[in-house]
PDB file of N, CA and C in Angstrom:
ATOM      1  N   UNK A   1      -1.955  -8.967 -18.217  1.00  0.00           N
ATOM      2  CA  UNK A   1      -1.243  -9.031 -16.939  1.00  0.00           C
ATOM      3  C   UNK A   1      -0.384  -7.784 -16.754  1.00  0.00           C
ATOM      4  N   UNK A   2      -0.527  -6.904 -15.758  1.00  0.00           N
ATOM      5  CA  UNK A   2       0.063  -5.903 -14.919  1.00  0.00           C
ATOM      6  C   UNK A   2       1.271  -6.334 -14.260  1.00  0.00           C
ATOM      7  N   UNK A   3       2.015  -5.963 -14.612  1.00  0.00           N
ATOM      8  CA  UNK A   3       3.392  -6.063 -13.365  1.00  0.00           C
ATOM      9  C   UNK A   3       4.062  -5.183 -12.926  1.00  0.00           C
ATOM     10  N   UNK A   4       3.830  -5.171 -11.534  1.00  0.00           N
ATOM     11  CA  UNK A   4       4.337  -3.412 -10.691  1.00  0.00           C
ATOM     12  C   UNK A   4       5.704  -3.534 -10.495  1.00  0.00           C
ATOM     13  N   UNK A   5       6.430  -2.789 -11.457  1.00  0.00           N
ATOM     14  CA  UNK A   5       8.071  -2.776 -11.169  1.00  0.00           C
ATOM     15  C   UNK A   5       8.323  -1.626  -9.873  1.00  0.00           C
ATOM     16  N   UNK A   6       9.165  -2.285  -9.123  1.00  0.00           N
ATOM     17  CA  UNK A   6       9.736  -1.526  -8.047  1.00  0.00           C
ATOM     18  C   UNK A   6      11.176  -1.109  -8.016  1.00  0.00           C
ATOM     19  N   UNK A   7      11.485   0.177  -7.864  1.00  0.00           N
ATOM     20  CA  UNK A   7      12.154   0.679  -8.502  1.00  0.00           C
ATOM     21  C   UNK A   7      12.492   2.074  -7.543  1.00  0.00           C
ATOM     22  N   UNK A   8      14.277   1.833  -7.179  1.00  0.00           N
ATOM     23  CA  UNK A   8      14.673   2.355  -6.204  1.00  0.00           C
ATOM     24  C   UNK A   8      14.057   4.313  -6.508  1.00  0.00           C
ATOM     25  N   UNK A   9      14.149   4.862  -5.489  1.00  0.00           N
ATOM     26  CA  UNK A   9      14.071   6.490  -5.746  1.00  0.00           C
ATOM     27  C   UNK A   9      15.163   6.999  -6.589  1.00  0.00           C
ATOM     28  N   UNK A  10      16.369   6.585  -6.534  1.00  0.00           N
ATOM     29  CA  UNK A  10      17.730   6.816  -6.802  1.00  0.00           C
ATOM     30  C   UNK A  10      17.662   6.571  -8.610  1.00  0.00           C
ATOM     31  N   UNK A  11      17.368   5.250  -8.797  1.00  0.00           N
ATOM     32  CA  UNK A  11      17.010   5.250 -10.290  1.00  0.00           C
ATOM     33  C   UNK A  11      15.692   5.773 -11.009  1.00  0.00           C
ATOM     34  N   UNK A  12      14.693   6.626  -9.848  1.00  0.00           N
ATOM     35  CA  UNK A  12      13.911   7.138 -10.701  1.00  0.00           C
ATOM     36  C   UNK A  12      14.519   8.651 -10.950  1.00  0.00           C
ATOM     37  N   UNK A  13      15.271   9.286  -9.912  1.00  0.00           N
ATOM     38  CA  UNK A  13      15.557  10.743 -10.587  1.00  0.00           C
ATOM     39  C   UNK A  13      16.687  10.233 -11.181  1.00  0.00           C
ATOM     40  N   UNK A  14      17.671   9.367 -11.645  1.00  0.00           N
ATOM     41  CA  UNK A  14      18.533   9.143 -12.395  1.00  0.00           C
ATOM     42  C   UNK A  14      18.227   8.593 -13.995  1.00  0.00           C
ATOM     43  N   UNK A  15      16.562   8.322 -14.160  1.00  0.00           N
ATOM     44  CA  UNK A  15      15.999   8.711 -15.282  1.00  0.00           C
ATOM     45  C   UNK A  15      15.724  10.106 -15.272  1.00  0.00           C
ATOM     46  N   UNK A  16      14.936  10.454 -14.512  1.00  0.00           N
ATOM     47  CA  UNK A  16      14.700  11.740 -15.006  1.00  0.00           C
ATOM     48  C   UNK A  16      15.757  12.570 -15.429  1.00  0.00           C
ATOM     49  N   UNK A  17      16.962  12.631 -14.953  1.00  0.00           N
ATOM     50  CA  UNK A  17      18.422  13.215 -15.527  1.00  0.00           C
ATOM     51  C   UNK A  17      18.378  13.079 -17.422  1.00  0.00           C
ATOM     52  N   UNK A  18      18.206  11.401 -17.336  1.00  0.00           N
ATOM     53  CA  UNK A  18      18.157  10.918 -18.597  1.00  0.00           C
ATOM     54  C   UNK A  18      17.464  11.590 -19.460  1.00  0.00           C
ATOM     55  N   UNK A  19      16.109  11.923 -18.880  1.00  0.00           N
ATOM     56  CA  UNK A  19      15.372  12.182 -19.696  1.00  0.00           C
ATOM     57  C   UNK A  19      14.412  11.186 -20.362  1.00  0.00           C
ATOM     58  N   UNK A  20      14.258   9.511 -19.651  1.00  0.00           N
ATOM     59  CA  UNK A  20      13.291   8.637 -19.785  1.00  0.00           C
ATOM     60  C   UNK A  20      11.916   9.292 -18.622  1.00  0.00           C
ATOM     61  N   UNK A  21      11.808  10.028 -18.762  1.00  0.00           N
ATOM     62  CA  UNK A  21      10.639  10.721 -17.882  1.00  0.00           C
ATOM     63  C   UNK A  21       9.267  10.151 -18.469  1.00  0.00           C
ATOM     64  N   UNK A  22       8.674  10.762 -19.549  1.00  0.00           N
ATOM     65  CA  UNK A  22       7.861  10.138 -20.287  1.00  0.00           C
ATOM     66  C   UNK A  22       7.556   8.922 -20.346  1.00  0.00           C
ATOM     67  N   UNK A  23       8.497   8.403 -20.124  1.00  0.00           N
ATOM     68  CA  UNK A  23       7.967   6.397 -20.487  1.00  0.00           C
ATOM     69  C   UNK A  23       7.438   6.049 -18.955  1.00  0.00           C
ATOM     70  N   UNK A  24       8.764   6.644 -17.575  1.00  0.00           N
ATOM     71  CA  UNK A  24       8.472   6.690 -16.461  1.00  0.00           C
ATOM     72  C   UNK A  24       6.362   7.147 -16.524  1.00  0.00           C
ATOM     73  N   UNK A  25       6.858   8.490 -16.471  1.00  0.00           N
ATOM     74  CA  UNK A  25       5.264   9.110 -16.530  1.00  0.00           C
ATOM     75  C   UNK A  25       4.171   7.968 -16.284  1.00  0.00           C
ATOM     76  N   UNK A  26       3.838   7.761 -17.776  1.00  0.00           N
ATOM     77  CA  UNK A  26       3.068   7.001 -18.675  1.00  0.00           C
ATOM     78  C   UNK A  26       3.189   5.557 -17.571  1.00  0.00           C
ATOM     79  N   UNK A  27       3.881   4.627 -17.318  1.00  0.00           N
ATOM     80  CA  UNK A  27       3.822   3.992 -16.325  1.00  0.00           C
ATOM     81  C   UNK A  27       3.410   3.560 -14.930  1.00  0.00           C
ATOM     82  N   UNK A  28       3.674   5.462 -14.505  1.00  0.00           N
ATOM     83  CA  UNK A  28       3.391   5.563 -13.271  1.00  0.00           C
ATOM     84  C   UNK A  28       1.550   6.265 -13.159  1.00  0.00           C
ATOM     85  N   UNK A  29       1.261   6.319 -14.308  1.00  0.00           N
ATOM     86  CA  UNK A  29      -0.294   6.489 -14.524  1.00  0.00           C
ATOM     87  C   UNK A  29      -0.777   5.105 -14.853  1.00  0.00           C
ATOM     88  N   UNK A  30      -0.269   4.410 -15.341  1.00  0.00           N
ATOM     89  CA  UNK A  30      -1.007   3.091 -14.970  1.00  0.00           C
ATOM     90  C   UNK A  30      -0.479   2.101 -13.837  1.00  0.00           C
ATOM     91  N   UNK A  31      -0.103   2.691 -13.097  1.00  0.00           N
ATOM     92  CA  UNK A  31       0.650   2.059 -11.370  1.00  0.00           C
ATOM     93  C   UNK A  31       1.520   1.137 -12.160  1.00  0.00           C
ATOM     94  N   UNK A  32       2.236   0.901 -13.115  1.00  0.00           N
ATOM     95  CA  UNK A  32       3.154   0.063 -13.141  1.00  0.00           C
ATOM     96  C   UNK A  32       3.839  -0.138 -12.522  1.00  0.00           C
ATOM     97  N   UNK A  33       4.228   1.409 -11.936  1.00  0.00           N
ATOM     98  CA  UNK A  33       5.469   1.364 -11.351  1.00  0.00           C
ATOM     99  C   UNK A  33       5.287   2.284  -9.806  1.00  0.00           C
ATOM    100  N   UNK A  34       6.093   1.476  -8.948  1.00  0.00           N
ATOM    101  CA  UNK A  34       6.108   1.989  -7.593  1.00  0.00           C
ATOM    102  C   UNK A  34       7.301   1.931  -7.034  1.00  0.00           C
ATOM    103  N   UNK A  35       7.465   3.852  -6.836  1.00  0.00           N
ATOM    104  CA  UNK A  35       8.458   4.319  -6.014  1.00  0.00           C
ATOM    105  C   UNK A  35       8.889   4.352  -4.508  1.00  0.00           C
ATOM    106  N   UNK A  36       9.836   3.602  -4.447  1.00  0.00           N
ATOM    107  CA  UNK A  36      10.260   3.206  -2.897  1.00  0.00           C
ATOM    108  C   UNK A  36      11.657   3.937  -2.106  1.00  0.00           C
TER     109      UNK A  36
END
């Protein structure tokens, strides 16, 4: 089972700051995750 986390714009470049980019990445190649 797939589950597409949605997930503000604001907390995706506030990972990338972090530096959770990679896990992001990797996620967003298997559509886990969708930016809104």
């Amino acid at each position: 089972m797939c589950k597409v986390l949605k997930i503000p714009r604001s907390t995706y470049y506030n990972s990338i700051k972090r530096k959770d980019t990679k896990i992001i990445q990797k996620k967003l190649m298997k559509n886990e995750l969708k930016i809104i």
